[in-house]
Protein backbone atom coordinates (compact mmCIF):
# COMPACT_ATOMS: atom_id res chain seq x y z
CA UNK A 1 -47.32 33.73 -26.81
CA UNK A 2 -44.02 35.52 -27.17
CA UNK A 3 -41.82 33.20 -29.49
CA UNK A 4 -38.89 33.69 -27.08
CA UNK A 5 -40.00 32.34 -24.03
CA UNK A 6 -39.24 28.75 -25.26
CA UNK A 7 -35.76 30.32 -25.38
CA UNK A 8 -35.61 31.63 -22.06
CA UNK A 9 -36.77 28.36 -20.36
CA UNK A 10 -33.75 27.37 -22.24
CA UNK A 11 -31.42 29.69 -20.81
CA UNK A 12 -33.09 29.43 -17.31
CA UNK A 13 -32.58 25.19 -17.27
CA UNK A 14 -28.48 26.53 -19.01
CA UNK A 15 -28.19 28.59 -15.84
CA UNK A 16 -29.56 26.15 -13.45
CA UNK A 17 -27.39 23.30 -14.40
CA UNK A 18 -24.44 25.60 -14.95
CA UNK A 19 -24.69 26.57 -11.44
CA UNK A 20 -25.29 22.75 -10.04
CA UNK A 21 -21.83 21.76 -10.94
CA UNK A 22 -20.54 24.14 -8.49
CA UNK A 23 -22.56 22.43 -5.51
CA UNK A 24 -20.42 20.49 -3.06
CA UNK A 25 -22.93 21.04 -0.04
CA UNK A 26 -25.48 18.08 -0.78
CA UNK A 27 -27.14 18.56 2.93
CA UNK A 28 -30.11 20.41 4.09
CA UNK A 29 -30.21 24.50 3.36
CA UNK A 30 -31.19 25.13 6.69
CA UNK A 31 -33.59 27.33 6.02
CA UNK A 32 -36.84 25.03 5.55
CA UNK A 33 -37.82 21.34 6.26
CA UNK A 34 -37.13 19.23 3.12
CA UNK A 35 -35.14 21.70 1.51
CA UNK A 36 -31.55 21.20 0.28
CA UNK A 37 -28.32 23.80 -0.05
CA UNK A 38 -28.75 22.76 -3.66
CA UNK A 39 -32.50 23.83 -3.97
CA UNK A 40 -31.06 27.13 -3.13
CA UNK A 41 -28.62 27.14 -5.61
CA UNK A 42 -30.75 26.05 -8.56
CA UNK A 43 -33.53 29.00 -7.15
CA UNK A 44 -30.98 31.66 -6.91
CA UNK A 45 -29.48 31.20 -10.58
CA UNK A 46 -33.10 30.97 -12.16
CA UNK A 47 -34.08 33.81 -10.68
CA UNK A 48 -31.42 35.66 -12.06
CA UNK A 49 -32.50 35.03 -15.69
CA UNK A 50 -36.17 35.26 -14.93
CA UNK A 51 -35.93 38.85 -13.41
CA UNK A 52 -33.89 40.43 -16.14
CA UNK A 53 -37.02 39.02 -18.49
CA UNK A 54 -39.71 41.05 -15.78
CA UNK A 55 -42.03 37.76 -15.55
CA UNK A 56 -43.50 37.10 -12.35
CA UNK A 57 -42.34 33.60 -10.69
CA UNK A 58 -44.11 31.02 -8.73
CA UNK A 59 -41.21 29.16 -7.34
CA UNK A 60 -40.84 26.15 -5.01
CA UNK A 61 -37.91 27.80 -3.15
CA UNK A 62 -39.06 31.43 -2.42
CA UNK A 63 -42.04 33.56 -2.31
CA UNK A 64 -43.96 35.22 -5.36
CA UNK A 65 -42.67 37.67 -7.49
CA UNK A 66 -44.82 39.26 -9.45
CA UNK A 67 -43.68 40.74 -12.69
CA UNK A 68 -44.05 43.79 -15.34
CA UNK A 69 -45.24 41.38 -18.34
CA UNK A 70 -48.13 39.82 -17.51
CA UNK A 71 -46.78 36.53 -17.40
CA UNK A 72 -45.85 33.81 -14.59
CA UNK A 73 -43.36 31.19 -14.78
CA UNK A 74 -44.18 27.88 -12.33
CA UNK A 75 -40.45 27.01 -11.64
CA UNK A 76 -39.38 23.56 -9.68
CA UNK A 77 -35.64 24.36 -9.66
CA UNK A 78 -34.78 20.92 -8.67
CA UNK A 79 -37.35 18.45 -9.31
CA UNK A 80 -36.14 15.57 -7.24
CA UNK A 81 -33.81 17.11 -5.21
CA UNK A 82 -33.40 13.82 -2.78
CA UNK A 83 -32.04 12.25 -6.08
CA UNK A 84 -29.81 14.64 -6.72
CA UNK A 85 -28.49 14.90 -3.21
CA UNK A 86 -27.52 11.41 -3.56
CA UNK A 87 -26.06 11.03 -6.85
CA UNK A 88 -29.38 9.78 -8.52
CA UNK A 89 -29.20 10.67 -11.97
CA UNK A 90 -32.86 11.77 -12.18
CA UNK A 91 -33.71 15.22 -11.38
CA UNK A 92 -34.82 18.16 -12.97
CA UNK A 93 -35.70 21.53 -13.42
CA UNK A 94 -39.01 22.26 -14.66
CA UNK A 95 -41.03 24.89 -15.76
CA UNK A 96 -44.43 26.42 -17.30
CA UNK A 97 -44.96 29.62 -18.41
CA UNK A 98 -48.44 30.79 -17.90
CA UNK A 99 -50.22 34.04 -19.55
CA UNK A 100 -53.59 35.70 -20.03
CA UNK A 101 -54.73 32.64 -22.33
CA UNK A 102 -53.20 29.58 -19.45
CA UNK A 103 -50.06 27.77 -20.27
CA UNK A 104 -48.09 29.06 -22.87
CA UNK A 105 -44.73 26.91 -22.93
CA UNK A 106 -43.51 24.37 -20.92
CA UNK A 107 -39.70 22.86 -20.18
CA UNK A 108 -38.27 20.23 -18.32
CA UNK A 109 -34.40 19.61 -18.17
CA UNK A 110 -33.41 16.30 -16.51
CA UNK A 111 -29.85 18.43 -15.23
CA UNK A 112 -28.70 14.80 -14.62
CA UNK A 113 -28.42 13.62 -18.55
CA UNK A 114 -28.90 16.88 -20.50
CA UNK A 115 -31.99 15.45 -21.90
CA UNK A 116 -34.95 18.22 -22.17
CA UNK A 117 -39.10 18.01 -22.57
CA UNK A 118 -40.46 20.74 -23.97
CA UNK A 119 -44.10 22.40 -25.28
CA UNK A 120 -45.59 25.23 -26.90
CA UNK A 121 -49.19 26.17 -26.67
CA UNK A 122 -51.01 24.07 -30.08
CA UNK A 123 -47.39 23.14 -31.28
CA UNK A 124 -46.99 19.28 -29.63
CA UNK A 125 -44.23 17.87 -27.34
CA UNK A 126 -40.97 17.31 -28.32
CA UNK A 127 -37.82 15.58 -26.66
CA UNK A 128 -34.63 17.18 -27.61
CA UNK A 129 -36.00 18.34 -30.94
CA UNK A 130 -38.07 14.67 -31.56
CA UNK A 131 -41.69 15.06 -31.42
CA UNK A 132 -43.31 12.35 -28.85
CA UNK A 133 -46.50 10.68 -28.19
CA UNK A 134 -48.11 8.63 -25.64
CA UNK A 135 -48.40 4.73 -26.00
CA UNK A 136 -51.53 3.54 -27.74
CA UNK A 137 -52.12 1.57 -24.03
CA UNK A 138 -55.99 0.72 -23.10
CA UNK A 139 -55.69 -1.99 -20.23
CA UNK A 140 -54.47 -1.50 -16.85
CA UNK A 141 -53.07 -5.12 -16.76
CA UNK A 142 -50.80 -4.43 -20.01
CA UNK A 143 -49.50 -1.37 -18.26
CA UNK A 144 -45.95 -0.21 -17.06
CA UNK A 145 -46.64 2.86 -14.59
CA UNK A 146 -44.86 5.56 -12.90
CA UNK A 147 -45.57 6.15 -9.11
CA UNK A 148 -44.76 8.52 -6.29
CA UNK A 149 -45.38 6.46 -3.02
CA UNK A 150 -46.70 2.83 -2.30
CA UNK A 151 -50.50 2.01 -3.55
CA UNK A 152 -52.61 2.32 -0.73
CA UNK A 153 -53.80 -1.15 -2.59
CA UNK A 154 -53.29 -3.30 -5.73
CA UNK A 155 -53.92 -0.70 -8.69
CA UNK A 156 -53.96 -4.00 -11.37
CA UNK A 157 -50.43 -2.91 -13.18
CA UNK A 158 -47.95 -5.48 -14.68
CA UNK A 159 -45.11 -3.15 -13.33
CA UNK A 160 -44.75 -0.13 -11.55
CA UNK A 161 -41.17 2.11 -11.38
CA UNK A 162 -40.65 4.59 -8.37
CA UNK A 163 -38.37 6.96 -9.24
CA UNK A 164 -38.65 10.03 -7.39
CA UNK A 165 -39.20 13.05 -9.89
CA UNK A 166 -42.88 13.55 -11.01
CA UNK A 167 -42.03 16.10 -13.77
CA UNK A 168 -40.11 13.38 -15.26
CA UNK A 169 -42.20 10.86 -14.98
CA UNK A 170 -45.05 12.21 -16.36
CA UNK A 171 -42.66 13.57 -19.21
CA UNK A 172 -42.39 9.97 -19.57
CA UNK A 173 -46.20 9.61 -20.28
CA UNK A 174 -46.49 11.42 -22.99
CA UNK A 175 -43.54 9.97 -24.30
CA UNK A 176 -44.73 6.38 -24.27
CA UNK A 177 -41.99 5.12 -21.66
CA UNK A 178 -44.53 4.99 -19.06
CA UNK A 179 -48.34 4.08 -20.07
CA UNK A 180 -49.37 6.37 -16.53
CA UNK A 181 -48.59 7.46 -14.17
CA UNK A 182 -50.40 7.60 -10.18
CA UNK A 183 -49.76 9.51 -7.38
CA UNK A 184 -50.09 7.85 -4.42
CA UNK A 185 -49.86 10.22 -1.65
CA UNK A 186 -52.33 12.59 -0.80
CA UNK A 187 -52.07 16.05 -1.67
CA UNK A 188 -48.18 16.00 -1.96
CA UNK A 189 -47.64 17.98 -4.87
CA UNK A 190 -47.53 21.58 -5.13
CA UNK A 191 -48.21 23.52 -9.03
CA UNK A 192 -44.19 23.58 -9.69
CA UNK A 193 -43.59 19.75 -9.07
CA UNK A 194 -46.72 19.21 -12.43
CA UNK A 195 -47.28 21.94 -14.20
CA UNK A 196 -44.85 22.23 -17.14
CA UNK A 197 -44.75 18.05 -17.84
CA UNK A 198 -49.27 18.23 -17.41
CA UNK A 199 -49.07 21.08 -20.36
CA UNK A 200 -46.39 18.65 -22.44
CA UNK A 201 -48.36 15.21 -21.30
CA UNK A 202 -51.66 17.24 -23.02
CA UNK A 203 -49.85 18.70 -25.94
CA UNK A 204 -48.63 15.20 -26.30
CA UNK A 205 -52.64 13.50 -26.04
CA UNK A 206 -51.66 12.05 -23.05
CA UNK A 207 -54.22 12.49 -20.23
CA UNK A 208 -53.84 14.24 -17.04
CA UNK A 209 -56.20 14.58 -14.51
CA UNK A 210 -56.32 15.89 -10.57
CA UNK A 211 -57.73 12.26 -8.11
CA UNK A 212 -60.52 14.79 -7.15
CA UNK A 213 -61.47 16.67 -10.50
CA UNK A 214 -59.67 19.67 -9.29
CA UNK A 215 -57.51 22.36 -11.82
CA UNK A 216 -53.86 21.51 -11.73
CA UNK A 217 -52.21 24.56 -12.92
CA UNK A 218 -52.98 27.35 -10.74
CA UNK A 219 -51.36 30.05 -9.70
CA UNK A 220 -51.67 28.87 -5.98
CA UNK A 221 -48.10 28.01 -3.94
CA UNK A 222 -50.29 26.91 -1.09
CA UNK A 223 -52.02 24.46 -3.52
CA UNK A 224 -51.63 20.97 -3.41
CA UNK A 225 -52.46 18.40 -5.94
CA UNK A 226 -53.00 14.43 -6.54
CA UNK A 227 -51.86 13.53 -10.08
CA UNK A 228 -53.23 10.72 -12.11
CA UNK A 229 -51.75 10.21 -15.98
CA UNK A 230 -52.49 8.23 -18.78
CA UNK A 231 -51.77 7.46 -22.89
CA UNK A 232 -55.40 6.66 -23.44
CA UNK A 233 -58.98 7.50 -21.67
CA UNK A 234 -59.39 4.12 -21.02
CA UNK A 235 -56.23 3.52 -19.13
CA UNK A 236 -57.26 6.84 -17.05
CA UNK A 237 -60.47 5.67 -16.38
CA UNK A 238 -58.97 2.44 -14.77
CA UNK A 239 -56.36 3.97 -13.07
CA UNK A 240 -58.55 6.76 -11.49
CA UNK A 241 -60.94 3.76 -10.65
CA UNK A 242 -58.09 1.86 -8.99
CA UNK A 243 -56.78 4.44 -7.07
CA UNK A 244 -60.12 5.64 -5.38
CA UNK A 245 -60.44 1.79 -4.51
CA UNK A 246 -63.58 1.83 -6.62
């Protein structure tokens, strides 16, 4: 991996947020269904830096460029944008940087609080320069978890928080906050909205995992995914269990 690619995640999340607090149109772009003005935004500035590096981009926001280095950056601009477009001080940009060995580096900036997530291929995960690690968790009924939708049925928790931003929230698995983390919807995640916090919840030893076995970073836009995390295997197991209705 090049040693500068943490950097320019860096200065892609600098531009990203730099560009936000010129946003005054909160609304819909326009342009797509569920899209905002601000995903726009976000998208446009990132691409800026991310060209002038020659990566390719797999971006929520626009379609595929490939670049003249071999390597692909999986870019959410604005992870959460319904947050943001209400004042909901959890949303983020996110990002993973894949090459010819898989993910390389990974970053997530919550723009909302400054704080940052961030990975390197075999060198941990690390929260504004403070190496994390998932809770030491085993039983589903000791367990605080992250969700994105309702449970179909009871998944055995002792709480649940529904925040709207999956990249943080499973950034918050690896960092112990959460002990997991289940997705509740089918199929509503594409690569961008996982990839970078799945490479920091493994770097971490927290356990990721796809509700039918499947790869979750690929280099697929049309790909959709169903995200199950945990701090141990045994949680995982349970929670997996649970949300199959097994």
């Amino acid at each position: 991996m090049n040693p500068d690619r943490l950097s320019l995640l860096h200065e892609v999340a600098d531009a990203v947020a730099a560009a936000f607090v010129g946003v005054r149109d909160f609304g819909p772009s326009g342009q797509r269904a569920g899209q905002y003005a601000l995903d726009v935004v976000a998208n446009d500035a990132a691409l800026q830096v991310l060209r002038r590096a020659g990566v390719g981009v797999l971006s929520e926001e626009s379609e595929f460029e490939a670049g003249a280095t071999g390597e692909v950056v999986i870019i959410d601009p604005i992870d959460g944008s319904t947050n943001a477009s209400r004042g909901v001080r959890y949303f983020a940009t996110a990002m993973c940087l894949v090459d010819a060995d898989g993910p390389a580096v990974a970053l997530v900036a919550n723009q909302a609080t400054g704080e940052r997530y961030w990975a390197t291929r075999g060198g941990g995960a690390w929260c504004d320069g403070v190496r994390i690690s998932p809770s030491e968790c085993v039983d589903v009924t000791d367990s605080i978890i992250g969700l994105n939708g309702l449970p179909p049925h009871p998944l055995g928790y002792r709480q649940s928080r529904v925040l709207g931003a999956v990249a943080l929230d499973l950034c918050h698995v690896a960092a112990g906050v959460f002990d997991g983390y289940v997705d509740c919807v089918d199929e509503a995640h594409g690569v961008w909205d996982h990839a970078a916090s799945v490479m920091i919840c493994r770097e971490a030893g927290a356990h990721v995992v796809d509700l039918l076995g499947r790869e979750l970073i690929v280099l697929d836009q049309a790909a959709r995914r169903t995200p199950i995390a945990a701090a141990t295997p045994e949680l995982l197991a349970q929670l997996v269990a649970a949300r199959r209705g097994a």
